[in-house]
C-alpha atoms as a PDB file:
ATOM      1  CA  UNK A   1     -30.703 105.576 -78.266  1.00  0.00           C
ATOM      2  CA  UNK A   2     -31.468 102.991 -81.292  1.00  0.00           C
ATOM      3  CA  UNK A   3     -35.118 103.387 -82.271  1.00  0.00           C
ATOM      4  CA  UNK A   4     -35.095  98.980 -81.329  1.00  0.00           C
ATOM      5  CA  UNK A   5     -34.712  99.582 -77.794  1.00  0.00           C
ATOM      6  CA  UNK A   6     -37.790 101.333 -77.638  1.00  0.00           C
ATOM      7  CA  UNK A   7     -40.839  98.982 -75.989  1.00  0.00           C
ATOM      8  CA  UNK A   8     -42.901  99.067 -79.144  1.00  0.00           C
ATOM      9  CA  UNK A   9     -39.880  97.666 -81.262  1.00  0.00           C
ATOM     10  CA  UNK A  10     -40.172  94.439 -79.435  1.00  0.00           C
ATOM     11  CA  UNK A  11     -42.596  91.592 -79.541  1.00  0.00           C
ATOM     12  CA  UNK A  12     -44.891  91.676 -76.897  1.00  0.00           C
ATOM     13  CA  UNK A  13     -46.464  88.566 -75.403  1.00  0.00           C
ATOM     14  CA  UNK A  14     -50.117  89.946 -73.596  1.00  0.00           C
ATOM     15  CA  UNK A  15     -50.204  88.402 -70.073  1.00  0.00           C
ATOM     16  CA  UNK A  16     -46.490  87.687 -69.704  1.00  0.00           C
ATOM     17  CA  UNK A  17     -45.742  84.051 -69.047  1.00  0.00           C
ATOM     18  CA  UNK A  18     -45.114  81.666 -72.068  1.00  0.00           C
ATOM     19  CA  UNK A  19     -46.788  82.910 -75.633  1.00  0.00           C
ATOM     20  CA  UNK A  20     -50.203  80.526 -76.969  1.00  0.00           C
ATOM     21  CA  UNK A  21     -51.025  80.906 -80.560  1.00  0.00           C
ATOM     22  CA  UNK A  22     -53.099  83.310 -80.099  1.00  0.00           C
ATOM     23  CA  UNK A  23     -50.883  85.923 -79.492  1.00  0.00           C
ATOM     24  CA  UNK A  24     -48.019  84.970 -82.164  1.00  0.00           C
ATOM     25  CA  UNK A  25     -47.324  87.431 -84.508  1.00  0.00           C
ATOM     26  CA  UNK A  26     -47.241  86.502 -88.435  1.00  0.00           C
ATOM     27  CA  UNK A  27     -43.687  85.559 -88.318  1.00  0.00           C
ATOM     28  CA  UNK A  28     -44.201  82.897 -85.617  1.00  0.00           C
ATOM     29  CA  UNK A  29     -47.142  81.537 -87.232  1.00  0.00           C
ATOM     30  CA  UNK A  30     -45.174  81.554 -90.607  1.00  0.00           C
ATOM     31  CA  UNK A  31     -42.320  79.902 -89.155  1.00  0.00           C
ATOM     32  CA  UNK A  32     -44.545  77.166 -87.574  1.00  0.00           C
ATOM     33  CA  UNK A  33     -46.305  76.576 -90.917  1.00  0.00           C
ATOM     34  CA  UNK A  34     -43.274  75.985 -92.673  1.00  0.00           C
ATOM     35  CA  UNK A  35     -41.737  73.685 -90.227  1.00  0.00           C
ATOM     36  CA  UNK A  36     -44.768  71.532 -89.748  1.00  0.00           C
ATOM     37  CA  UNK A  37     -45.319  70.967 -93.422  1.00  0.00           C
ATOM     38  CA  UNK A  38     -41.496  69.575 -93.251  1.00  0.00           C
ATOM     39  CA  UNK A  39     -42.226  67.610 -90.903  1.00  0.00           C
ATOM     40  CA  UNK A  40     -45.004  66.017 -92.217  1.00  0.00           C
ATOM     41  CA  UNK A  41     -43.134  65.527 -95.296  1.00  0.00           C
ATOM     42  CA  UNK A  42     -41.052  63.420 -93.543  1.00  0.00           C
ATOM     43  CA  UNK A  43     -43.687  61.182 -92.185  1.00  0.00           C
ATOM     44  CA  UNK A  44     -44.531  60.717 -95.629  1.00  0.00           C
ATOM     45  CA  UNK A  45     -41.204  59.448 -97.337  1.00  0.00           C
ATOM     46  CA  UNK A  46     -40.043  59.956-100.453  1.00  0.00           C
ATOM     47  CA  UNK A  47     -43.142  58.651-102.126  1.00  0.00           C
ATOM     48  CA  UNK A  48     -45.486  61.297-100.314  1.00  0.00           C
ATOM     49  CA  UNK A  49     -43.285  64.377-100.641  1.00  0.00           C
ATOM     50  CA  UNK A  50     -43.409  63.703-104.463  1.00  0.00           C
ATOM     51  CA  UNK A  51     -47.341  63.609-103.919  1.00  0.00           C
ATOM     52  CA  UNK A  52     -46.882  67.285-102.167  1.00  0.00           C
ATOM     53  CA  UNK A  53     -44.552  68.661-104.771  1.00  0.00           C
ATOM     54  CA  UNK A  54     -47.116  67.018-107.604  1.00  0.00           C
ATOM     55  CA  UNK A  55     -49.972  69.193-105.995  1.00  0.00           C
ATOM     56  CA  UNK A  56     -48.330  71.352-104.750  1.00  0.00           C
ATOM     57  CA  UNK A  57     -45.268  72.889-106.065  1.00  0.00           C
ATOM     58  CA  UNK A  58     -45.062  75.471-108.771  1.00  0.00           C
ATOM     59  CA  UNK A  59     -43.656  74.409-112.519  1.00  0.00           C
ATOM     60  CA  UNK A  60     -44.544  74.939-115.933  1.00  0.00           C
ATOM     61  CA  UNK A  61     -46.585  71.287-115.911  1.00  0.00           C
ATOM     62  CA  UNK A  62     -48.658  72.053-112.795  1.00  0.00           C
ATOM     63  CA  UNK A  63     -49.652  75.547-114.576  1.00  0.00           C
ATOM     64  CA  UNK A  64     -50.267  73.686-117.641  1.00  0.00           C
ATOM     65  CA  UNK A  65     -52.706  71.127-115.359  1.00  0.00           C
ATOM     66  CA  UNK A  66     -54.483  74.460-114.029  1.00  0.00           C
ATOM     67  CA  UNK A  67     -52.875  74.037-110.670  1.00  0.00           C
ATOM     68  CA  UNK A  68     -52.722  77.332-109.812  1.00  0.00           C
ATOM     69  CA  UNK A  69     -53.059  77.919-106.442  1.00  0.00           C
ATOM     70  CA  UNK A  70     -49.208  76.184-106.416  1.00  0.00           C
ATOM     71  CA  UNK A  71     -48.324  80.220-107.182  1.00  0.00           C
ATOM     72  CA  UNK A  72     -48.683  80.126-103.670  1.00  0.00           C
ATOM     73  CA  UNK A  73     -48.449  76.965-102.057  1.00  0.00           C
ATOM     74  CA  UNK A  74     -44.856  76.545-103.451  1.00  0.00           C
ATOM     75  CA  UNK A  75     -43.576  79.007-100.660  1.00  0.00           C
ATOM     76  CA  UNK A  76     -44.288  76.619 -98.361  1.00  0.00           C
ATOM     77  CA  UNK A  77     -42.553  73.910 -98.788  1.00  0.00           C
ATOM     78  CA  UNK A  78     -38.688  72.642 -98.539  1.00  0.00           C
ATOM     79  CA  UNK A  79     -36.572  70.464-100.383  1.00  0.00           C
ATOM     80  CA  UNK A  80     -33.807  69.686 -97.274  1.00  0.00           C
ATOM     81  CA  UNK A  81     -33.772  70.558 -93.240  1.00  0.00           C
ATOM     82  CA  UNK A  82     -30.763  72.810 -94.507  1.00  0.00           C
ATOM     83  CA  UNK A  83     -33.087  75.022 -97.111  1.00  0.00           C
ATOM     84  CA  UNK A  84     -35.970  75.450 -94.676  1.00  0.00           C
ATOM     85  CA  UNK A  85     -33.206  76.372 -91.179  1.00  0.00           C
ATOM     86  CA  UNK A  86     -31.945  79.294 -93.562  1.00  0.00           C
ATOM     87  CA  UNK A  87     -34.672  80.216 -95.185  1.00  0.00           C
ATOM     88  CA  UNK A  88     -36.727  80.666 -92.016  1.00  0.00           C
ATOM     89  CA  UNK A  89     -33.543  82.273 -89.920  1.00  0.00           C
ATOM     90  CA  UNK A  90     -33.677  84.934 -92.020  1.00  0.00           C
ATOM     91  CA  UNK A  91     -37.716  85.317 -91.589  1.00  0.00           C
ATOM     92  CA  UNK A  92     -37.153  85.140 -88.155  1.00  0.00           C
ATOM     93  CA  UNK A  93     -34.542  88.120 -87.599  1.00  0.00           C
ATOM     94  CA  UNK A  94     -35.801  90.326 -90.385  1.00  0.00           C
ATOM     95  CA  UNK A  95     -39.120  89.311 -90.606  1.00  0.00           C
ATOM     96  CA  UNK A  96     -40.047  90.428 -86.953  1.00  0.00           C
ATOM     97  CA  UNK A  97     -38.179  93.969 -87.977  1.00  0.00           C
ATOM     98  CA  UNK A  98     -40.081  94.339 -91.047  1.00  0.00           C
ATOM     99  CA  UNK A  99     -42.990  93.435 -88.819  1.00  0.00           C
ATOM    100  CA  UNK A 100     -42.421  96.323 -86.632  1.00  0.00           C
ATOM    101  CA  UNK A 101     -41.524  98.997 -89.119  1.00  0.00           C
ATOM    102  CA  UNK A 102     -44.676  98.707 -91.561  1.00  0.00           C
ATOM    103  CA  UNK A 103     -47.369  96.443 -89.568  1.00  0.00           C
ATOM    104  CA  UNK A 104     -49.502  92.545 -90.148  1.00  0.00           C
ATOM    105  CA  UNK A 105     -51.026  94.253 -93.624  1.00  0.00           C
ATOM    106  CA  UNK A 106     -48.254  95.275 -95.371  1.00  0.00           C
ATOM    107  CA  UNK A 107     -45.668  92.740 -94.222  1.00  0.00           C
ATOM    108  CA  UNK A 108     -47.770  89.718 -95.112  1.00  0.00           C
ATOM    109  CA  UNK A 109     -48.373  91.609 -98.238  1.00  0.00           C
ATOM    110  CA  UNK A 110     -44.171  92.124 -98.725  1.00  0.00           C
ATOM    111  CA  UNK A 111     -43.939  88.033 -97.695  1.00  0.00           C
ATOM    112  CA  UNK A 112     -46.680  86.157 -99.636  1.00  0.00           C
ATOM    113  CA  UNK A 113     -46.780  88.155-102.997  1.00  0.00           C
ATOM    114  CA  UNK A 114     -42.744  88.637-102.874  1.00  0.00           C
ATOM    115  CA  UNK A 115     -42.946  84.885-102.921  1.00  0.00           C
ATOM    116  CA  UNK A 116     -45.144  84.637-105.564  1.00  0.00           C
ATOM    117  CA  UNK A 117     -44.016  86.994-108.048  1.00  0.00           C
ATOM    118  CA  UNK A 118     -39.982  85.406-107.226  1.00  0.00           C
ATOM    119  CA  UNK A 119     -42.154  82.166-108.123  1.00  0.00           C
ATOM    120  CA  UNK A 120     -42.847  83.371-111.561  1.00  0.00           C
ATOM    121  CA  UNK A 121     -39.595  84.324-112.039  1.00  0.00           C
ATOM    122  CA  UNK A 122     -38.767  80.805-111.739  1.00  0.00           C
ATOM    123  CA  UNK A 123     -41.011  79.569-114.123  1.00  0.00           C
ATOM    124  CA  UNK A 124     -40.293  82.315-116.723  1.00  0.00           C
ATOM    125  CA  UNK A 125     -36.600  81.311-116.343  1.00  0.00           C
ATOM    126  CA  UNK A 126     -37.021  77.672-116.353  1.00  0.00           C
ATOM    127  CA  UNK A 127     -39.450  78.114-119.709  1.00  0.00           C
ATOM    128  CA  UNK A 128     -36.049  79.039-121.636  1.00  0.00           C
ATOM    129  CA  UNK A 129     -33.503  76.859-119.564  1.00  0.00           C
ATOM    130  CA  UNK A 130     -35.835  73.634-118.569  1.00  0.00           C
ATOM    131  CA  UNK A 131     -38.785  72.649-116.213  1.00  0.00           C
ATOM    132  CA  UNK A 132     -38.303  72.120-112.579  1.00  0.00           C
ATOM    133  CA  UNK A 133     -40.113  72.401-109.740  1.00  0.00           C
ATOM    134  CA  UNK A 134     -39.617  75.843-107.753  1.00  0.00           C
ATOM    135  CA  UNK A 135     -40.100  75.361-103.834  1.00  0.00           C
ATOM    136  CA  UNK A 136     -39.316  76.998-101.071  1.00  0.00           C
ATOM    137  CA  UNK A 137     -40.025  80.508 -99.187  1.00  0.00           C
ATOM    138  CA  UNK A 138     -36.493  82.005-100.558  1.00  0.00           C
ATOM    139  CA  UNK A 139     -38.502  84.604-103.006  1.00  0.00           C
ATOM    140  CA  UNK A 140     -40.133  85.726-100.142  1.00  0.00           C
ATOM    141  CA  UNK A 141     -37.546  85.908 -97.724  1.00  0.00           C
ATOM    142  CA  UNK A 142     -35.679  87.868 -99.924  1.00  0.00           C
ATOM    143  CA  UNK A 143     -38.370  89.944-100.560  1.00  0.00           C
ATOM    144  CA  UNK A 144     -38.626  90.864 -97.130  1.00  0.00           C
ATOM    145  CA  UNK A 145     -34.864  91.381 -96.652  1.00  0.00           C
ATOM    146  CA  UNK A 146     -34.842  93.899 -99.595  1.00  0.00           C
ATOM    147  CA  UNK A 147     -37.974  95.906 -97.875  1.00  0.00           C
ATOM    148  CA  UNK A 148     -36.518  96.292 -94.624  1.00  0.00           C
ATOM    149  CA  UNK A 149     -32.804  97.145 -96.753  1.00  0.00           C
ATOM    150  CA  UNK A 150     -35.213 100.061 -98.517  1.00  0.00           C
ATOM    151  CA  UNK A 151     -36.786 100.814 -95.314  1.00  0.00           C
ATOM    152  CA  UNK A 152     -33.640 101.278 -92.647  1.00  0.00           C
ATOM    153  CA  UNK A 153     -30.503 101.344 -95.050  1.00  0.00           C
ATOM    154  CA  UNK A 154     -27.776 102.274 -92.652  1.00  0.00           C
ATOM    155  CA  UNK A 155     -28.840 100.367 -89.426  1.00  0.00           C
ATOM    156  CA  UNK A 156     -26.261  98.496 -87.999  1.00  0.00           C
ATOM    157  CA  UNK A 157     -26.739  94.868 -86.991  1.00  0.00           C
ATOM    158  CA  UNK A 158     -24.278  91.444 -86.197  1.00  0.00           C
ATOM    159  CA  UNK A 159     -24.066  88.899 -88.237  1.00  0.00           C
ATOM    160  CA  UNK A 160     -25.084  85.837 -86.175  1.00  0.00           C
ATOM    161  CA  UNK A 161     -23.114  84.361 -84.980  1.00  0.00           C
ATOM    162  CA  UNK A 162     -19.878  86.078 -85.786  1.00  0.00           C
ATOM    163  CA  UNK A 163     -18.330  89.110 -84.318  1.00  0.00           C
ATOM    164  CA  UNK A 164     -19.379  91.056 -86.985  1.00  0.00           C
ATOM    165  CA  UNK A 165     -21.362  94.397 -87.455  1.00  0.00           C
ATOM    166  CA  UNK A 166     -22.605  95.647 -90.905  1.00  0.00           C
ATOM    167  CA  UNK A 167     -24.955  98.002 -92.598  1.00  0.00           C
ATOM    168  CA  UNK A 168     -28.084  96.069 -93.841  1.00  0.00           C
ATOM    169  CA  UNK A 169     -27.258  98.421 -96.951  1.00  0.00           C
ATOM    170  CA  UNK A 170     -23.814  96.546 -97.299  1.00  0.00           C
ATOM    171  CA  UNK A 171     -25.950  92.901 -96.523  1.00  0.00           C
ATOM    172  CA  UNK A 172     -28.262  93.241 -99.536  1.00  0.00           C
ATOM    173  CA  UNK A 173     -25.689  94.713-101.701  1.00  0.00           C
ATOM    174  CA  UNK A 174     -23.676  91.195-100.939  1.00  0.00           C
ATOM    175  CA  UNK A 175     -26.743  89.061-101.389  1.00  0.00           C
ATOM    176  CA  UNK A 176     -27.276  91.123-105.477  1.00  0.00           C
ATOM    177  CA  UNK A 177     -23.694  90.211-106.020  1.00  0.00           C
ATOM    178  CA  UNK A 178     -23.551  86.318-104.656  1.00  0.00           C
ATOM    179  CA  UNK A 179     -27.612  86.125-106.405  1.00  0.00           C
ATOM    180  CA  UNK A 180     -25.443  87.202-109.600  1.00  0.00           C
ATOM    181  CA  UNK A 181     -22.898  85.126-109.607  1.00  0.00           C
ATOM    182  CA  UNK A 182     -25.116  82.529-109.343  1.00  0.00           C
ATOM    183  CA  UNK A 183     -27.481  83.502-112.496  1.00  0.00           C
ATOM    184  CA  UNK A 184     -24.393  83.888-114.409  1.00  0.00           C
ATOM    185  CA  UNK A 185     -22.630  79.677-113.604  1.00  0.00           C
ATOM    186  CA  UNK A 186     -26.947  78.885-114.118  1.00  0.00           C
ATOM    187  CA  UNK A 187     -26.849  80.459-117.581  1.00  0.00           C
ATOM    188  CA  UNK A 188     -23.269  79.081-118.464  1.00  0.00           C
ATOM    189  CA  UNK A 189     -24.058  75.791-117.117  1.00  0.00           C
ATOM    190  CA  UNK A 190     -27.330  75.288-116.569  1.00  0.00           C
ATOM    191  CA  UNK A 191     -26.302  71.456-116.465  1.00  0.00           C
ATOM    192  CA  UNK A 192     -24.480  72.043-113.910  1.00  0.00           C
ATOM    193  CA  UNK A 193     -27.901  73.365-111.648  1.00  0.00           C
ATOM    194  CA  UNK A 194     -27.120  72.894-107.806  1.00  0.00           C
ATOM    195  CA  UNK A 195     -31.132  73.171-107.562  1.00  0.00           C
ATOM    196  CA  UNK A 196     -30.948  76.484-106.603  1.00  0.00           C
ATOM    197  CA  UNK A 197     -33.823  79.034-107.475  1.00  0.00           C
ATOM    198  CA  UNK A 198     -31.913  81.847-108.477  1.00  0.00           C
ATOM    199  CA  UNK A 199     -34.184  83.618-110.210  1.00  0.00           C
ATOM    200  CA  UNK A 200     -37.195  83.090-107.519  1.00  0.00           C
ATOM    201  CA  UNK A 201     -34.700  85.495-105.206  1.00  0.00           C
ATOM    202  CA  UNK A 202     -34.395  87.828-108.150  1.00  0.00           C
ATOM    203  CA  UNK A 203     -38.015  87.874-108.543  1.00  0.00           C
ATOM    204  CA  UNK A 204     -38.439  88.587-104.798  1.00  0.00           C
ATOM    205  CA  UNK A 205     -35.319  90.994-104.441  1.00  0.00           C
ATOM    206  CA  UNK A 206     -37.277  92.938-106.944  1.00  0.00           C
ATOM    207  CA  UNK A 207     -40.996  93.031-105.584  1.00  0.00           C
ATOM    208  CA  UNK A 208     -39.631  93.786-101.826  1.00  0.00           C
ATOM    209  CA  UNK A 209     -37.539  96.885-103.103  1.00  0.00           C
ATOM    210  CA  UNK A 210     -40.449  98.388-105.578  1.00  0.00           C
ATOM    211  CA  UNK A 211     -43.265  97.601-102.855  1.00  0.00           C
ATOM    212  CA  UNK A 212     -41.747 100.030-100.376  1.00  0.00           C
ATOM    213  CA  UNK A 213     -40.225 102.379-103.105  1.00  0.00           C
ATOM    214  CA  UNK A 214     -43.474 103.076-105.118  1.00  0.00           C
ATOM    215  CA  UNK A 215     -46.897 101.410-103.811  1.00  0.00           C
ATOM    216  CA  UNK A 216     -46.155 101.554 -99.963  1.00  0.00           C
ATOM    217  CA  UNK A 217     -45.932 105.706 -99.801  1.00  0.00           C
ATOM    218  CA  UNK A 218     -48.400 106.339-102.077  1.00  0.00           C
ATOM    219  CA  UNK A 219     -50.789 103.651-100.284  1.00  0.00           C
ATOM    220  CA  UNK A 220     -50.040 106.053 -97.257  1.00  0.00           C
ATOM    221  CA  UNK A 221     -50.107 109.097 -98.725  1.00  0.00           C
ATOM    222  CA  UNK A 222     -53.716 108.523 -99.796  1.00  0.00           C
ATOM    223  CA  UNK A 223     -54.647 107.085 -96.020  1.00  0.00           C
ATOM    224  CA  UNK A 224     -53.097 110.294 -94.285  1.00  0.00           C
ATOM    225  CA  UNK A 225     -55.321 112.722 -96.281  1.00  0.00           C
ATOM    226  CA  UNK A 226     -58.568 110.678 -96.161  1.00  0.00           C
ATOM    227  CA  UNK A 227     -58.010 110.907 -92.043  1.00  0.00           C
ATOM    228  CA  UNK A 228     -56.158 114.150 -92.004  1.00  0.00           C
ATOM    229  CA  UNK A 229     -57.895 116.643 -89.936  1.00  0.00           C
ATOM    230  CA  UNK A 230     -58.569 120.137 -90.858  1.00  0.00           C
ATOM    231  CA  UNK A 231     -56.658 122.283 -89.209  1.00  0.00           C
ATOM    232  CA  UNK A 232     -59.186 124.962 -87.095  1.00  0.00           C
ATOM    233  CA  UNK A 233     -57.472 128.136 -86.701  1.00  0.00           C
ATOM    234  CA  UNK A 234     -57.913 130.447 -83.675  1.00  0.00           C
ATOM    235  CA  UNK A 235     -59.627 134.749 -83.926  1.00  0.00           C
ATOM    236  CA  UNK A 236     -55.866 135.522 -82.887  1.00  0.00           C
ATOM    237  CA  UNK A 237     -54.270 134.117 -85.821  1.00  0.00           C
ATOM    238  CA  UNK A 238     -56.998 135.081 -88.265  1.00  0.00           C
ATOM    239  CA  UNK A 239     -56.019 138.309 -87.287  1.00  0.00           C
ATOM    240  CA  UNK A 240     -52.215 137.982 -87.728  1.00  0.00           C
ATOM    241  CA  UNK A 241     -51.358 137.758 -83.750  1.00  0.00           C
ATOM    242  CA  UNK A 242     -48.538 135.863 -83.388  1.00  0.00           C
ATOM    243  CA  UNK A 243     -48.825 132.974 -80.551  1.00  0.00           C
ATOM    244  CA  UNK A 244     -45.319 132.054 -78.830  1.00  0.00           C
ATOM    245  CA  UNK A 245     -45.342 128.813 -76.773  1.00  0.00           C
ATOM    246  CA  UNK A 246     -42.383 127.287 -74.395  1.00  0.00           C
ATOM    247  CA  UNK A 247     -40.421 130.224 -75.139  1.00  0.00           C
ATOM    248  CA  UNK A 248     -37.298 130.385 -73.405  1.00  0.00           C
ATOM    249  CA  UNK A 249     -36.448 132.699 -70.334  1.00  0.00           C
ATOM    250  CA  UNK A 250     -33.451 134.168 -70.721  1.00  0.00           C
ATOM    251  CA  UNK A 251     -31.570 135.563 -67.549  1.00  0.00           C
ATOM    252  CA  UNK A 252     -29.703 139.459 -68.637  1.00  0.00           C
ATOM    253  CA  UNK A 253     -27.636 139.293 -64.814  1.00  0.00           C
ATOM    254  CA  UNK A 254     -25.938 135.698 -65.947  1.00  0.00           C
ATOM    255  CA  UNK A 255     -22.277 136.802 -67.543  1.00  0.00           C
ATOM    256  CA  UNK A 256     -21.828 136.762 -70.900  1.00  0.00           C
ATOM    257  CA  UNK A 257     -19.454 134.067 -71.081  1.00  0.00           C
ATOM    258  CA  UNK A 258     -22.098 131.588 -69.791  1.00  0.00           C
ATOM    259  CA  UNK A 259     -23.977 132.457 -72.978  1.00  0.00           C
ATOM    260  CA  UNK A 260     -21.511 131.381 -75.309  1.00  0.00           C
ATOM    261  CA  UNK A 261     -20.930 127.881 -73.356  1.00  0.00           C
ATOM    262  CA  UNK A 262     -22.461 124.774 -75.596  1.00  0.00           C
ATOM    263  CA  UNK A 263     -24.057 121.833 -74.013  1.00  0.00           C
ATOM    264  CA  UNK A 264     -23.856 117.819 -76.340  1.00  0.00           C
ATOM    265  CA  UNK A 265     -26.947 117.948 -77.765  1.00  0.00           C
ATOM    266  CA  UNK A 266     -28.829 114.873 -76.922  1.00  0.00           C
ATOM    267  CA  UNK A 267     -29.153 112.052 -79.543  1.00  0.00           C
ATOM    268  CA  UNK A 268     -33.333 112.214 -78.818  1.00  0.00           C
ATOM    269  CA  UNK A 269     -34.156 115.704 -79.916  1.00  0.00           C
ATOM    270  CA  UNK A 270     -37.457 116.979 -79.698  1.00  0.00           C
ATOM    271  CA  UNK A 271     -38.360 116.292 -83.559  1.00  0.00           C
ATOM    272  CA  UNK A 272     -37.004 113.273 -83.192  1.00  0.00           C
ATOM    273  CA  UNK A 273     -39.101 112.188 -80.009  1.00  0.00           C
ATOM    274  CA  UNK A 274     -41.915 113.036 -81.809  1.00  0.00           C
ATOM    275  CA  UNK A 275     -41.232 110.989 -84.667  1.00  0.00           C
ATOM    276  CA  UNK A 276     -40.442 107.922 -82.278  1.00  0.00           C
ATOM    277  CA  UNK A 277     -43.960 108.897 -80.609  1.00  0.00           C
ATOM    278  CA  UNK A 278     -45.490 108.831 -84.299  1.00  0.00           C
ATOM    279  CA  UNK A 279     -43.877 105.577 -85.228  1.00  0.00           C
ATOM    280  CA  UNK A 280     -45.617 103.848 -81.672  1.00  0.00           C
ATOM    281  CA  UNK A 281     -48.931 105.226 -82.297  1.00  0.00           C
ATOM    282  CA  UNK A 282     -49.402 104.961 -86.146  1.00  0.00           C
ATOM    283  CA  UNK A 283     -46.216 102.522 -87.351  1.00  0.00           C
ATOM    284  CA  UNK A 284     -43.742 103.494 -89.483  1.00  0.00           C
ATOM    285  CA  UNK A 285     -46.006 103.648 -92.719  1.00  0.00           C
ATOM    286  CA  UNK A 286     -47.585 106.415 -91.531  1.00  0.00           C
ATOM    287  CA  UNK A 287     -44.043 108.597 -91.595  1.00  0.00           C
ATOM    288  CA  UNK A 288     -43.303 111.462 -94.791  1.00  0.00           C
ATOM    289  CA  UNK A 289     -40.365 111.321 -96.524  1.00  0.00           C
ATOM    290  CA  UNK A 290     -39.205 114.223 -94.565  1.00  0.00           C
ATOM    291  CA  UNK A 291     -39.356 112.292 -91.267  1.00  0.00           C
ATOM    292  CA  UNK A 292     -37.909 109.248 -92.368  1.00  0.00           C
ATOM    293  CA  UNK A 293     -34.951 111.533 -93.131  1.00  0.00           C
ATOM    294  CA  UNK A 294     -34.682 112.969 -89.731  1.00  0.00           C
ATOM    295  CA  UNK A 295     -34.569 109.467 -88.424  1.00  0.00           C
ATOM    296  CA  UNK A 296     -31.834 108.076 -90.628  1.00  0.00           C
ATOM    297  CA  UNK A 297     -29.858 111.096 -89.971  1.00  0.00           C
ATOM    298  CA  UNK A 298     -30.357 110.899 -86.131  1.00  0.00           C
ATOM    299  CA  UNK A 299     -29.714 107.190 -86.352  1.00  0.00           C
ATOM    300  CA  UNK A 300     -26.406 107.626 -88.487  1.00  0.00           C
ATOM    301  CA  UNK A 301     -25.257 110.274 -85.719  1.00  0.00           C
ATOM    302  CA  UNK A 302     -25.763 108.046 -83.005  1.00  0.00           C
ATOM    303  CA  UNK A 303     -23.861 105.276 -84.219  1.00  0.00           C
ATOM    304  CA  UNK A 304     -20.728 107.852 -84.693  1.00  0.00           C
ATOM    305  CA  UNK A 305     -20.921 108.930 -81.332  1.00  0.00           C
ATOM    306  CA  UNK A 306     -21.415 104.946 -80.098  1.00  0.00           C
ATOM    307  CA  UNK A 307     -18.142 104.613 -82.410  1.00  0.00           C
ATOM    308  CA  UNK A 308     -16.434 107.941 -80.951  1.00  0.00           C
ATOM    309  CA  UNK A 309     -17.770 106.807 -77.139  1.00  0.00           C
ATOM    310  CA  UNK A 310     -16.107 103.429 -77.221  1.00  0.00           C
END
């Protein structure tokens, strides 16, 4: 069983019926923000979408100008319907998973920051190359892609909407390849530009991946011993008596041969069930390196057997 058809891997909408802003999660709300400030750009026409991207938008000038809350603003907003659909389809299918696996802290931390540090990529890049403006929530998108890559490498999802099932591992290592190519035809011919903000995904690619490999664990490390209990332990074990608990009752009349008989083990073991039970009371933060092993290892066997079984 995949650790996302558990109850606590899904959304849930208190009350049942249909959702009120109230009870959206982060991604919904940052999906709703994005759109709406399209829209309204729209209303605006060309001359007031130059006014947003004046005030708005991160460059070299508006840094210059002490705009600097545009470090942030930028992410949200969109040059075309086509950059914001993409940008927020892949907030809304990795975004909610991310979500899920490291909580509203942490994952707004991944999103907003990934954004702005792929922002000053950007501007870094366009210091040598030319000033532009850098919009758009693709730093942070990717940031958030490269997270949950670092978080669940070898889970298995389709590619909407083909037929087609792949690693996220072998997704990110696709978008580093297509994200060089493109660097490489900016650099040649940065003439040439299709507008792109190549190194804003860099920039993001980069935050998401060190955020989970370095500050997340330690950030939890340091939380599990400042509410880590000490461990009271009983007269009998003080005293070296050993304490035996769901020991197993073994029948001597049963043949011999019925010994040596192996049952499949199940795909939920015990350690495993805990781990799931861990994950739905504290998140997925809250798991040692040790335990996140387990679970990649259980989740790798069950898609062989789902391979083997079908």
């Amino acid at each position: 069983m995949s650790i996302y058809s558990r109850d606590y891997m899904r959304e849930k909408r208190p009350g049942g019926g249909v959702p009120g802003p109230g009870s959206w999660s982060p991604v919904t709300w940052l999906i709703v923000i994005n759109a709406t400030i399209f829209v309204i750009g729209l209303f605006m026409g060309n001359g007031g979408r130059a006014l947003l991207n004046n005030y708005f938008a991160l460059s070299l000038e508006s840094l210059a100008q002490f705009k600097v809350w545009t470090i942030l603003t930028h992410e949200f907003l969109h040059g075309s319907a086509a950059h914001l659909f993409f940008n927020m389809l892949g907030l809304f299918f990795l975004g909610r998973v991310l979500l899920q696996l490291i909580g509203k802290k942490y994952f707004l931390t991944v999103y907003l920051v990934g954004g702005m540090v792929g922002g000053v990529f950007q501007v870094l890049y366009n210091a040598i190359f030319g000033d532009a403006y850098c919009l758009g929530a693709s730093g942070s998108v990717y940031a958030t892609i490269l997270a949950v890559g670092t978080l669940i490498p070898h889970q298995r999802f389709q590619i909407f909407p083909f037929p087609i099932t792949i690693t996220i591992r072998q997704f990110v290592i696709f978008l580093i390849i297509v994200t060089g190519i493109s660097l490489v035809i900016d650099m040649v011919q940065p003439q040439s530009s299709d507008g792109i903000a190549t190194m804003a995904h860099i920039g993001g690619m980069v935050f998401g991946w060190a955020y989970i490999k370095f500050w997340l664990p330690s950030a939890n490390e340091r939380m599990r011993q400042q509410v880590k209990p000490k461990k009271k332990s009983s007269l009998k074990e003080k005293f070296g008596i050993r304490i035996i608990r769901d020991a197993e009752v073994v029948d001597t009349k049963k043949p011999k041969r019925e010994k040596k008989e192996k049952k499949q083990k199940p795909f939920v073991t015990q350690d495993v069930d805990a781990i799931l039970d861990k994950i739905n009371a504290e998140g997925f933060h809250s798991l040692t390196d040790e335990e996140k092993r387990v679970l990649e290892k259980s989740s790798q066997r069950l898609s062989k057997r789902i391979d083997r079984d079908n």
